[in-house]
Protein backbone atom coordinates (compact mmCIF):
# COMPACT_ATOMS: atom_id res chain seq x y z
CA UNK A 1 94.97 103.78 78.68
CA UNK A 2 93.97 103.89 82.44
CA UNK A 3 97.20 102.24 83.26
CA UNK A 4 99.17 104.48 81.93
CA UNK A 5 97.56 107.08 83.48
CA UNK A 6 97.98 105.20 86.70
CA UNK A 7 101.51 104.78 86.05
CA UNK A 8 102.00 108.18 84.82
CA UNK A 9 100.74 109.81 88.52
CA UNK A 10 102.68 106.71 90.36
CA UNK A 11 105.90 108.37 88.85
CA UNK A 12 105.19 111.59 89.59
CA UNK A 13 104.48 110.69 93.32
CA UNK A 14 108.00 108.78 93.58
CA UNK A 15 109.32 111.91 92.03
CA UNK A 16 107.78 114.14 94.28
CA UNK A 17 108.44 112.41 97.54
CA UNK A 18 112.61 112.34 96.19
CA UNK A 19 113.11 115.76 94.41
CA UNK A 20 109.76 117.98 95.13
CA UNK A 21 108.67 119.42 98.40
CA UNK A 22 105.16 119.92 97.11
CA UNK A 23 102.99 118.59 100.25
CA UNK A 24 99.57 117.19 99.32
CA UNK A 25 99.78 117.24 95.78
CA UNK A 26 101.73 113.81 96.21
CA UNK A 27 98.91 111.94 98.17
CA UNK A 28 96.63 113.47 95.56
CA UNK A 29 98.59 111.46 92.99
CA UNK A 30 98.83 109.11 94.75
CA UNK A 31 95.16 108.29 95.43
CA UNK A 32 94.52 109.47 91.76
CA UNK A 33 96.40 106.33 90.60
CA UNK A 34 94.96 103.68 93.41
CA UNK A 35 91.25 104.92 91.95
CA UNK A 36 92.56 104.44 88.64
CA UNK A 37 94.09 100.86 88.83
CA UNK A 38 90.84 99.94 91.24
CA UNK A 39 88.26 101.54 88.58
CA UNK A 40 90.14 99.10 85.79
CA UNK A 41 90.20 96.32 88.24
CA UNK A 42 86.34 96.65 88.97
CA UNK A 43 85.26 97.20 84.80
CA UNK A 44 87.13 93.65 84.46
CA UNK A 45 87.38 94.86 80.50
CA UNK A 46 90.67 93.18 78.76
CA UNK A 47 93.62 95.36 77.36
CA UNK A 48 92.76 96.59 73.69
């Protein structure tokens, strides 16, 4: 679930640094999805 949350917010930063001129809402998704994948990372719990 946390993965695709990550991946989810990675896609809409790619989106929004090619089609969006929204400013800081892309580094917030972007450091929305690095705490994500780094919060799964440091649980160490296996994919359901």
């Amino acid at each position: 679930m946390l993965y695709t949350i990550a991946l989810i917010l990675l896609i809409l930063w790619v989106l929004g640094l090619t089609t969006l001129n929204v400013g800081a809402l892309i580094h917030v998704l972007l450091v929305f999805a690095i705490v994500a994948v780094l919060i799964r990372v440091i649980q160490g719990r296996k994919i359901v």
